[in-house]
Protein backbone atom coordinates (compact mmCIF):
# COMPACT_ATOMS: atom_id res chain seq x y z
CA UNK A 1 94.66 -140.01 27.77
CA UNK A 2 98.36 -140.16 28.70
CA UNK A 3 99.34 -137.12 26.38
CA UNK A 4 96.34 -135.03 27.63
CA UNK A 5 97.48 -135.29 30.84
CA UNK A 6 100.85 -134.43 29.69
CA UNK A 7 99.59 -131.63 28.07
CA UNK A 8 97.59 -130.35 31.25
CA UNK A 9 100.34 -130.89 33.27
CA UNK A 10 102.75 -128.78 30.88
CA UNK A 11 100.12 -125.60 30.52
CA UNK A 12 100.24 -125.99 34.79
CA UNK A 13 104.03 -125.95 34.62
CA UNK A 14 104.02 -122.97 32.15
CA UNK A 15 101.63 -120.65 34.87
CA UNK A 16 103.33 -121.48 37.81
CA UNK A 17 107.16 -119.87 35.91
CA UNK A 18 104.82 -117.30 34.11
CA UNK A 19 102.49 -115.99 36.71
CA UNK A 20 101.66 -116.11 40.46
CA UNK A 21 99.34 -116.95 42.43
CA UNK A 22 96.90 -114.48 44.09
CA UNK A 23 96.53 -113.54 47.98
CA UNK A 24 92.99 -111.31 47.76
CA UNK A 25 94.79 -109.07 49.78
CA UNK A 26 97.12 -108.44 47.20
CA UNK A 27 95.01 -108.56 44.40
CA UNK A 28 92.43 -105.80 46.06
CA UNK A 29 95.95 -103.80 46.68
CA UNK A 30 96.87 -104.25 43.28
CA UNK A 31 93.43 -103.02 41.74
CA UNK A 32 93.99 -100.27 43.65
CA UNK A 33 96.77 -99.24 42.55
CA UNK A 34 96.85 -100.19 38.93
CA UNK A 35 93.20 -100.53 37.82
CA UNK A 36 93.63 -97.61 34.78
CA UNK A 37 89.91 -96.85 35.37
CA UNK A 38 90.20 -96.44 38.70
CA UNK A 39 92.89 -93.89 38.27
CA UNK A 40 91.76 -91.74 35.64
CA UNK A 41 88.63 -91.48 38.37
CA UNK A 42 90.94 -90.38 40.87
CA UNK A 43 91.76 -87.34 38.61
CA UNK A 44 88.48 -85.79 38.74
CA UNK A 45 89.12 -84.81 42.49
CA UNK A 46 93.08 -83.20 41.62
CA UNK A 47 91.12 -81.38 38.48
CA UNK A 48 87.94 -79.91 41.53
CA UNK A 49 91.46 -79.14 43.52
CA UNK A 50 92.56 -77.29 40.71
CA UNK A 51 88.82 -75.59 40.08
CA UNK A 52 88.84 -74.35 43.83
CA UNK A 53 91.94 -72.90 43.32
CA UNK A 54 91.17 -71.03 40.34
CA UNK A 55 87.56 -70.31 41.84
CA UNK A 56 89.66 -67.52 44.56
CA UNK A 57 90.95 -65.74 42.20
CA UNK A 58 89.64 -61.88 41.76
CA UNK A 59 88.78 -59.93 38.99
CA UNK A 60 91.93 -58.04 37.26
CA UNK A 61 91.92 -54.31 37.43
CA UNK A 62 92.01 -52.63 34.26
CA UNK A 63 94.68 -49.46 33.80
CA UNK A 64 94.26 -46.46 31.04
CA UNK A 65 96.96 -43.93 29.81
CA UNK A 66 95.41 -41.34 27.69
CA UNK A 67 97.47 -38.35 25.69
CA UNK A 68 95.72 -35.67 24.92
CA UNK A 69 96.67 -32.51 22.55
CA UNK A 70 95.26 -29.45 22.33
CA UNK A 71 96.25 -27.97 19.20
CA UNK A 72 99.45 -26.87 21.23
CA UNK A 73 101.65 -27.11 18.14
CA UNK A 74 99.27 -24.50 16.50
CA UNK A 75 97.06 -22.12 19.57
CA UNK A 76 99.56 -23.28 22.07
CA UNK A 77 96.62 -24.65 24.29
CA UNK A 78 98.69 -27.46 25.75
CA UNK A 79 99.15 -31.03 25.95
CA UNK A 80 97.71 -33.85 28.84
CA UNK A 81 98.27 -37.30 29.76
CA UNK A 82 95.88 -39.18 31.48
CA UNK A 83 96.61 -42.50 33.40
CA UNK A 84 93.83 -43.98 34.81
CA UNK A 85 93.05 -47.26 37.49
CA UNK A 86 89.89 -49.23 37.78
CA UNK A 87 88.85 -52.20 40.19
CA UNK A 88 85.84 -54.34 39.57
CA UNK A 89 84.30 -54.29 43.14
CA UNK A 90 81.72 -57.92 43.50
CA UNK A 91 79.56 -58.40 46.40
CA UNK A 92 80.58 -61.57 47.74
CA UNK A 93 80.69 -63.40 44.91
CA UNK A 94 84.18 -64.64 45.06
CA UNK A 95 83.52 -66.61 48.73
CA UNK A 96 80.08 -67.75 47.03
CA UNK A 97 82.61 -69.07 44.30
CA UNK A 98 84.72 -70.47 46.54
CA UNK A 99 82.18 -72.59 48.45
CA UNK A 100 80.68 -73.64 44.96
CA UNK A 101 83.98 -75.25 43.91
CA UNK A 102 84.48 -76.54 47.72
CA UNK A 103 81.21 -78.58 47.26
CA UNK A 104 82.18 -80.24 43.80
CA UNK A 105 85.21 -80.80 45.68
CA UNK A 106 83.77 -82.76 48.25
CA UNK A 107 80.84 -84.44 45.48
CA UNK A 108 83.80 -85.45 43.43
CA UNK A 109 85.81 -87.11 46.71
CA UNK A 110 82.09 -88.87 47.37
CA UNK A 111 82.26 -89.83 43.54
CA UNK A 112 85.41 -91.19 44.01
CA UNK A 113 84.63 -93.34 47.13
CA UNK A 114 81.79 -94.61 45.54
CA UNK A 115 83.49 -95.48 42.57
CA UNK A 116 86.15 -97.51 44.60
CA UNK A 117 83.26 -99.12 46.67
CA UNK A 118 81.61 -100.65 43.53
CA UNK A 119 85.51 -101.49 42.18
CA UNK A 120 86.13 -103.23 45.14
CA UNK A 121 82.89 -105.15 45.50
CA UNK A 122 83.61 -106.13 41.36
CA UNK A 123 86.97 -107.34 42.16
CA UNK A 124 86.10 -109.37 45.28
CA UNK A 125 83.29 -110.79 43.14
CA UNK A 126 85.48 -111.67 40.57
CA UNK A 127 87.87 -113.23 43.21
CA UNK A 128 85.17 -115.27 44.78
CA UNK A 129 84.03 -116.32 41.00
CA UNK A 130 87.98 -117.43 40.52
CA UNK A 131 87.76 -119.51 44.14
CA UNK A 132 85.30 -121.48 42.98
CA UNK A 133 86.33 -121.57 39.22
CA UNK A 134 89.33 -123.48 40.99
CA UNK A 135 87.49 -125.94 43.05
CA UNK A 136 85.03 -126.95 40.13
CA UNK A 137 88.37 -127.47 38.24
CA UNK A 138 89.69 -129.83 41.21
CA UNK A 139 86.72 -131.03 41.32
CA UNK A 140 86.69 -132.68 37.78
CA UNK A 141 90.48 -133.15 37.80
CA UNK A 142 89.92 -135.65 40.82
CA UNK A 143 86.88 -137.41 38.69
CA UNK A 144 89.04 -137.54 35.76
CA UNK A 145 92.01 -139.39 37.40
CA UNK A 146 89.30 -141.50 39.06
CA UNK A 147 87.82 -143.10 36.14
CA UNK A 148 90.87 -143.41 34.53
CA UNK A 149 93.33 -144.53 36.43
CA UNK A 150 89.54 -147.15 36.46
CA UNK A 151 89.59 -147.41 32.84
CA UNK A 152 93.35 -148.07 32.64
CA UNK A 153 92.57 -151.36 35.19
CA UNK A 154 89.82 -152.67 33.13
CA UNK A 155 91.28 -152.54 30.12
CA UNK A 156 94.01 -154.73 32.01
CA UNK A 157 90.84 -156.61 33.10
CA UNK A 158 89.34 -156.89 30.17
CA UNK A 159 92.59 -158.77 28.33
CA UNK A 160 92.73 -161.04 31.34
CA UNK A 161 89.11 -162.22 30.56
CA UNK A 162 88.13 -160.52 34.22
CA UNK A 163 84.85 -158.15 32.68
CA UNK A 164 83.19 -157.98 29.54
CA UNK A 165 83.79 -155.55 26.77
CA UNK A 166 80.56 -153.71 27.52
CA UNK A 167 81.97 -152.57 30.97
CA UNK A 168 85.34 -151.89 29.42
CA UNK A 169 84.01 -149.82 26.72
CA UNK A 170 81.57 -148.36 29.41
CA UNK A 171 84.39 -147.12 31.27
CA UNK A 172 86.45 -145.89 28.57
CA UNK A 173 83.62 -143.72 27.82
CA UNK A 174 82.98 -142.03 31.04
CA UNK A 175 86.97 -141.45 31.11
CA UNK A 176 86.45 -139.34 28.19
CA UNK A 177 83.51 -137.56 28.93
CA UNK A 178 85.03 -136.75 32.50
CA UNK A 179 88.13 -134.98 30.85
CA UNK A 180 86.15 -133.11 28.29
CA UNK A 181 84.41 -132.08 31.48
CA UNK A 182 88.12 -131.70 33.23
CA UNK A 183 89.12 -129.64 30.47
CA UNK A 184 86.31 -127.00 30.56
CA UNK A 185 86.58 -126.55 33.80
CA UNK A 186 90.81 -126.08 33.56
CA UNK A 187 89.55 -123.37 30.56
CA UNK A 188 87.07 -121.66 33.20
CA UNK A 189 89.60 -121.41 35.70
CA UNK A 190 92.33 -120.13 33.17
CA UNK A 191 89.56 -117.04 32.43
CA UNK A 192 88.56 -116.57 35.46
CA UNK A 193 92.60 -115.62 36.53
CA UNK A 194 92.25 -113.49 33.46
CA UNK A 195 89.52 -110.89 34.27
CA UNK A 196 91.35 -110.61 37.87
CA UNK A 197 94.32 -109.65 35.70
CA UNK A 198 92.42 -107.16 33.68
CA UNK A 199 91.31 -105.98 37.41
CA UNK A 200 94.28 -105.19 38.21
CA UNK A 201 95.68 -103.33 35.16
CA UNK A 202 97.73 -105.97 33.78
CA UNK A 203 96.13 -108.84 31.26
CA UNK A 204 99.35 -110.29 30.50
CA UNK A 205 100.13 -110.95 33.77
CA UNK A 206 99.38 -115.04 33.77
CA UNK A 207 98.61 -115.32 37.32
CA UNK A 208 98.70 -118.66 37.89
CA UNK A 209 95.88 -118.93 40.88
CA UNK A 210 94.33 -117.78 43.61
CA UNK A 211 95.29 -118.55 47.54
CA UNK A 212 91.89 -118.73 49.56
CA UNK A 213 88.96 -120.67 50.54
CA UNK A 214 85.20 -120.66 49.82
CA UNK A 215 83.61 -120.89 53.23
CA UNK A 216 80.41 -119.34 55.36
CA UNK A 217 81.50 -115.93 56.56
CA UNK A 218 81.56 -116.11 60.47
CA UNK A 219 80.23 -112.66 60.71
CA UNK A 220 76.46 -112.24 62.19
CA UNK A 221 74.58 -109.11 61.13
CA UNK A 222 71.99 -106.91 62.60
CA UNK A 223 69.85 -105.31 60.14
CA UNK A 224 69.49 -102.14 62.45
CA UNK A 225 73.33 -101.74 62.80
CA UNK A 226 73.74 -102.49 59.35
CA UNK A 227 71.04 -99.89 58.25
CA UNK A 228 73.15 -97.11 60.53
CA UNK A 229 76.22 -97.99 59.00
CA UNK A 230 74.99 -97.95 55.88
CA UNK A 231 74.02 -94.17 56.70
CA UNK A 232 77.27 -92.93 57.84
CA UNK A 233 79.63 -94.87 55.50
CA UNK A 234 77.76 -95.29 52.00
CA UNK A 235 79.37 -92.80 49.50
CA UNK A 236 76.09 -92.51 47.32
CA UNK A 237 74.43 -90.94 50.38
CA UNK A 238 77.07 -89.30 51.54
CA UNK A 239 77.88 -88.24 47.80
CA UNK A 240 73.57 -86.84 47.95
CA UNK A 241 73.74 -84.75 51.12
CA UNK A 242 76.93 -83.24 49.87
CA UNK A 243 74.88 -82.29 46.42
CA UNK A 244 72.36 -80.65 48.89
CA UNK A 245 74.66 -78.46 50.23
CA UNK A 246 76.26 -77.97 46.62
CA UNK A 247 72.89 -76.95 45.56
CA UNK A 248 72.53 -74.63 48.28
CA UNK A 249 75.82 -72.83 47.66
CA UNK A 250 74.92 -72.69 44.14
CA UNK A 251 71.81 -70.55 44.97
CA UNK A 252 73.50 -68.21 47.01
CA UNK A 253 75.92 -67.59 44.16
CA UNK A 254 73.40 -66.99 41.37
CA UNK A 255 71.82 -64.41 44.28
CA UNK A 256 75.49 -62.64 44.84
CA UNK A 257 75.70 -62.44 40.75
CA UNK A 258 72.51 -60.30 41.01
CA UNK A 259 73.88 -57.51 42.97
CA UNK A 260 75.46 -54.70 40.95
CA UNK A 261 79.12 -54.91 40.03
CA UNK A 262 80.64 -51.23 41.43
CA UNK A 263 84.09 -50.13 39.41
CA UNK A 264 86.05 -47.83 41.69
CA UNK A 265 88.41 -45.94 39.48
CA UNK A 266 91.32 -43.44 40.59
CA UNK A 267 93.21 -41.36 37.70
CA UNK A 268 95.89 -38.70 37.82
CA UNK A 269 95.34 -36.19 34.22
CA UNK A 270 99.24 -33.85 33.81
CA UNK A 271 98.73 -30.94 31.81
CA UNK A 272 101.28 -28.84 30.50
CA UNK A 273 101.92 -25.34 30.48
CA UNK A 274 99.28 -23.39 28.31
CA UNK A 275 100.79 -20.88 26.39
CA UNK A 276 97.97 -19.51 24.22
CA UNK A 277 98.03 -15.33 24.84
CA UNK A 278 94.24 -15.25 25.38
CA UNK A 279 94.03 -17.67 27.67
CA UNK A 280 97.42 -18.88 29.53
CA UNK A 281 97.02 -21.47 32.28
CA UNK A 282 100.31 -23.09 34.03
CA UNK A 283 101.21 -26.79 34.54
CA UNK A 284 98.96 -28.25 36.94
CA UNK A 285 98.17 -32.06 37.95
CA UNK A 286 94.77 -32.84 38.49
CA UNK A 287 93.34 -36.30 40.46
CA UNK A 288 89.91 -38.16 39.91
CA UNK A 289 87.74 -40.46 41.64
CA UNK A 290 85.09 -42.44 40.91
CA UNK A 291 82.49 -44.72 41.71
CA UNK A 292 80.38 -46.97 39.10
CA UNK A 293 76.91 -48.56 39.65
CA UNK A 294 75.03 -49.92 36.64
CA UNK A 295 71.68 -49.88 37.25
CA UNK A 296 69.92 -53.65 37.95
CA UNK A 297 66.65 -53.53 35.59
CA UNK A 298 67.45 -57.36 34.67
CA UNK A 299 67.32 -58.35 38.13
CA UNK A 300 63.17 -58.15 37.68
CA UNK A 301 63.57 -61.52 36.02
CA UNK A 302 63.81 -63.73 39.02
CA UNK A 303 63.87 -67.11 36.96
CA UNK A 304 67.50 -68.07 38.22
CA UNK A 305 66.34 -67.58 41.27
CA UNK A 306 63.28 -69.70 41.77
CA UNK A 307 65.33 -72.64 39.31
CA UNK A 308 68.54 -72.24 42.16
CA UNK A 309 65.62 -72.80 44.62
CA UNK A 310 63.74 -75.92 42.80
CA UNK A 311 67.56 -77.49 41.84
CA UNK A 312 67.99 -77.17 45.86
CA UNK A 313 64.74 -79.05 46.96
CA UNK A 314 65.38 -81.76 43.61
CA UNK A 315 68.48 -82.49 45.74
CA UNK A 316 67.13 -83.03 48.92
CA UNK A 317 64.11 -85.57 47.21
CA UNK A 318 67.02 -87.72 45.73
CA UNK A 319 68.48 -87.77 49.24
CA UNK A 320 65.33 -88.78 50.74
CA UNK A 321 65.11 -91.33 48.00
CA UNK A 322 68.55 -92.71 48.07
CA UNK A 323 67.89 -93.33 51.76
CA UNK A 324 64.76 -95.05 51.33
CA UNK A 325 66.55 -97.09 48.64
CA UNK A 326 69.58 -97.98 51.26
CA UNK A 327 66.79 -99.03 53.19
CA UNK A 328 65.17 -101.95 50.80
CA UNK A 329 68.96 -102.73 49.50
CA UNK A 330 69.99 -103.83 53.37
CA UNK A 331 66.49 -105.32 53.80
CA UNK A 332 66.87 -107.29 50.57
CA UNK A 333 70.71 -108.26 50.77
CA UNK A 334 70.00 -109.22 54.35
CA UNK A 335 67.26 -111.83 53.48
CA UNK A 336 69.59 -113.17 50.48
CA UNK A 337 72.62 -113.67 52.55
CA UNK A 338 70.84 -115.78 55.63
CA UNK A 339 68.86 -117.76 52.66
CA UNK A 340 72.05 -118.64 51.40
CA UNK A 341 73.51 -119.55 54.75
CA UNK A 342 71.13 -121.70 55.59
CA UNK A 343 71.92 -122.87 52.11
CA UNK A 344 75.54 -123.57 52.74
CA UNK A 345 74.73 -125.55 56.18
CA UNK A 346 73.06 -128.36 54.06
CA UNK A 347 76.60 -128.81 52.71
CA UNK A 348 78.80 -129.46 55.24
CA UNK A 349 82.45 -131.22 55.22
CA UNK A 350 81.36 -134.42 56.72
CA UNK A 351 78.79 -134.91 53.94
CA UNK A 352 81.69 -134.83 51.06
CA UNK A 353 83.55 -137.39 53.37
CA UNK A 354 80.59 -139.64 54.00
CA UNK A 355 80.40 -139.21 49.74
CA UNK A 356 84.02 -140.30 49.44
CA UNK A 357 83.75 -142.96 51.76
CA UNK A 358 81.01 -144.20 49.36
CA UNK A 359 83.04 -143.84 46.08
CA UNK A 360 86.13 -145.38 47.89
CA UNK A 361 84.17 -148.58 49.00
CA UNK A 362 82.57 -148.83 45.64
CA UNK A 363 85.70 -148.99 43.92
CA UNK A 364 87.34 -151.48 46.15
CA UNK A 365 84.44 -153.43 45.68
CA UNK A 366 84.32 -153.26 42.38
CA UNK A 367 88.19 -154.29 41.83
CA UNK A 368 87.24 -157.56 43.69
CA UNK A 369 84.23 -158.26 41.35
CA UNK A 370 81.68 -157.46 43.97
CA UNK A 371 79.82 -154.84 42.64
CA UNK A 372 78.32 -153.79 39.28
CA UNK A 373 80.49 -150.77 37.52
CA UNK A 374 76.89 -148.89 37.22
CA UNK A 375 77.38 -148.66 40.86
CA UNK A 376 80.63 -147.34 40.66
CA UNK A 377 79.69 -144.54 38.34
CA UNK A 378 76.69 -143.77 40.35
CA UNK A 379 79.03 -143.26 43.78
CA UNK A 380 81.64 -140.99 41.54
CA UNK A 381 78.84 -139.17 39.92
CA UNK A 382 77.31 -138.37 43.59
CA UNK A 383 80.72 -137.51 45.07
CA UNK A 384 81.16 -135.22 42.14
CA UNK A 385 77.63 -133.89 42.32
CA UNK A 386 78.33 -133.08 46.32
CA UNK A 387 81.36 -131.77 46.32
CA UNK A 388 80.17 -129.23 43.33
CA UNK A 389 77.46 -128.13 45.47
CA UNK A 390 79.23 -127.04 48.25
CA UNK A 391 81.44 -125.40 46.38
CA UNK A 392 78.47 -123.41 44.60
CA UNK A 393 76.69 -123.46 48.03
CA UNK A 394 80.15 -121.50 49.92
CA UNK A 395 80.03 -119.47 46.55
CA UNK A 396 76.35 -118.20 47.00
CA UNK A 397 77.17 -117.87 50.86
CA UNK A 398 79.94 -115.88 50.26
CA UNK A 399 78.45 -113.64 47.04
CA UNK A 400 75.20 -112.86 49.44
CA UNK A 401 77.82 -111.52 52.32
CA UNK A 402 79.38 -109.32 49.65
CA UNK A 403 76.38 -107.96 48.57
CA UNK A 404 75.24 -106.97 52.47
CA UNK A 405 78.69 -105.39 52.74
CA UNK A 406 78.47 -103.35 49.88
CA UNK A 407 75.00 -102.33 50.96
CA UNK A 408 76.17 -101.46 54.12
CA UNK A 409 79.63 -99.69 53.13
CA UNK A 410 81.79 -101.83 54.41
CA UNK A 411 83.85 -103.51 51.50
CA UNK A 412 87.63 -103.64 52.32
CA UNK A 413 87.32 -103.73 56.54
CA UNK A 414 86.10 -106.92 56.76
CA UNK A 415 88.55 -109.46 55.34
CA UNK A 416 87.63 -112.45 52.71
């Protein structure tokens, strides 16, 4: 037992020079800015940036040169060169671009907020998950050292002649059985400090623990406010009405691409001196201007029309949806997280005192022979079994409150 505790004590030593220990401000900070993820995420808005850009851009006029001989080395009729300029002309269709690309813009911004909402409620769930990977650990650390520091003294008791072997072997065996149980929970905790590395972009980080307690949030929610929150701040709604309005811009593009695409064209034509004798003609410079219209049969075919018109009113249904959805989320969060606070107010401070106060007496008791050892295990077993349930209790508490706030949008302005 000695050597195990050695050994526990020396993998403790070895995180506290290798890692740190973990504020949840820091760790949120450091998801944020190193979750690889996250970032690669944060590139779809720079590459819509980049799409708008490109989306103002005009089409490229187009310029001719032409030579033209007329048998001048032979009838002398001349030689011309033609040089000629032509301009697509488009009906709107570059600002109907330009709002297009503005609205994947701002769908890829509500992508992105969304994306950092659901990365933020993961991490803080993770945290919580870490908080009370920790206290279970204490937890069974503290029952360990009980029972045996208790077996050490009745072994001593035992070789005196002060209990019988059955209670010494008795205790020996809960001492082990405790720091299997004290070791599982150290190996919980250890991979619990792990995924918050791979959170935040670094699993060989160590970090050695986390710096917080489990507790009931001291925040009191109404479901109304929550619900009107929910419908200014939650990205996924926000992110919907925004693909309305994408959908909308859409249609008026694929109703700008049906108008005819004019050409205006300009072109200056130099001929040279015509020196034929039947028919001379001097040097002369002539201009030309023109205007192009092709002719819209294809625009009988209203297809892309009437699918730019069903594409807007799909949008607007998985608004509608997505609202009624925020609706039953808040509704459903908001019943979990007072159910678990009324949960957590069964388990209160004073009750793991009372506990200890039990365990404490027992053991004193049973040092001077006044009690039966099955009484002594019974007390640590119920101190154990309290203490882990309001740890569990805090962590259900504190898991329902995340859930409301990411519900309701608010993850990151309400601290843990």
């Amino acid at each position: 037992m000695k050597k195990f505790v050695v050994v526990i004590v020396l993998l403790s030593c070895l995180q506290t020079v290798c890692g740190q220990t973990f504020t949840y401000r820091a760790f949120i900070d450091s998801v944020l800015a190193n979750n690889q993820a996250y970032r690669a995420e944060q590139l779809n808005v720079s590459i819509s940036e980049a799409q708008l850009k490109a989306a103002r851009s005009i089409g490229n006029p187009s310029l001719s040169v032409e030579y033209g001989n007329n048998s001048d080395w032979g009838v002398q009729m001349g030689q011309s060169l033609d040089i000629g300029l032509a301009q697509p002309i488009t009906f709107g269709v570059v600002k109907a671009r330009k709002e297009v690309a503005a609205g994947e813009r701002d769908v890829a911004a509500s992508n992105l907020e969304a994306y950092q909402l659901n990365l933020k409620a993961e991490a803080t769930e993770a945290f919580i998950d870490a908080l009370l990977a920790r206290d279970l650990a204490a937890t069974a650390q503290q029952a360990y050292e009980h029972i045996r520091r208790l077996a050490e003294g009745d072994s001593l008791r035992y070789a005196s002649g002060d209990i019988s072997e059955l209670d010494m072997l008795q205790t020996r065996i809960e001492a082990r059985m405790a720091r299997q149980e004290y070791a599982a929970g150290q190996s919980e905790y250890r991979n619990a400090l792990v995924t918050l590395d791979q959170l935040s972009g670094n699993p060989q980080r160590a970090t050695s623990g986390v710096a917080g307690e489990l507790r009931v949030p001291g925040v009191e929610y109404n479901i109304s406010e929550l619900t009107r929150m929910a419908f200014e701040r939650r990205p996924d709604l926000q992110g919907a009405r925004q693909a309305v309005a994408l959908a909308e811009s859409q249609g008026r593009l694929t109703r700008r691409e049906r108008l005819p695409e004019a050409e205006l064209s300009l072109g200056v034509s130099l001929n040279s001196r015509v020196r034929n004798a039947e028919a001379p003609a001097p040097e002369f410079v002539g201009y030309t201007a023109g205007l192009s219209l092709p002719l819209p049969f294809s625009n009988a075919n209203k297809g892309n029309i009437r699918a730019a018109q069903y594409s807007v009113q799909q949008a607007k249904l998985n608004e509608e949806a997505i609202e009624k959805q925020v609706e039953g989320e808040i509704v459903q969060a908001y019943n979990r997280y007072l159910l678990a606070q009324r949960n957590a107010q069964t388990y209160t401070t004073g009750l793991i005192a009372d506990a200890e106060t039990i365990l404490q007496g027992r053991l004193y008791a049973y040092e001077r022979g006044e009690t039966s050892l099955i009484e002594v295990i019974n007390a640590q077993r119920t101190y154990n079994d309290v203490k882990r349930n309001y740890s569990e209790a805090m962590h259900e508490c504190m898991t329902a409150w995340l859930e409301l706030q990411k519900c309701s949008g608010l993850i990151g302005e309400v601290e843990l």
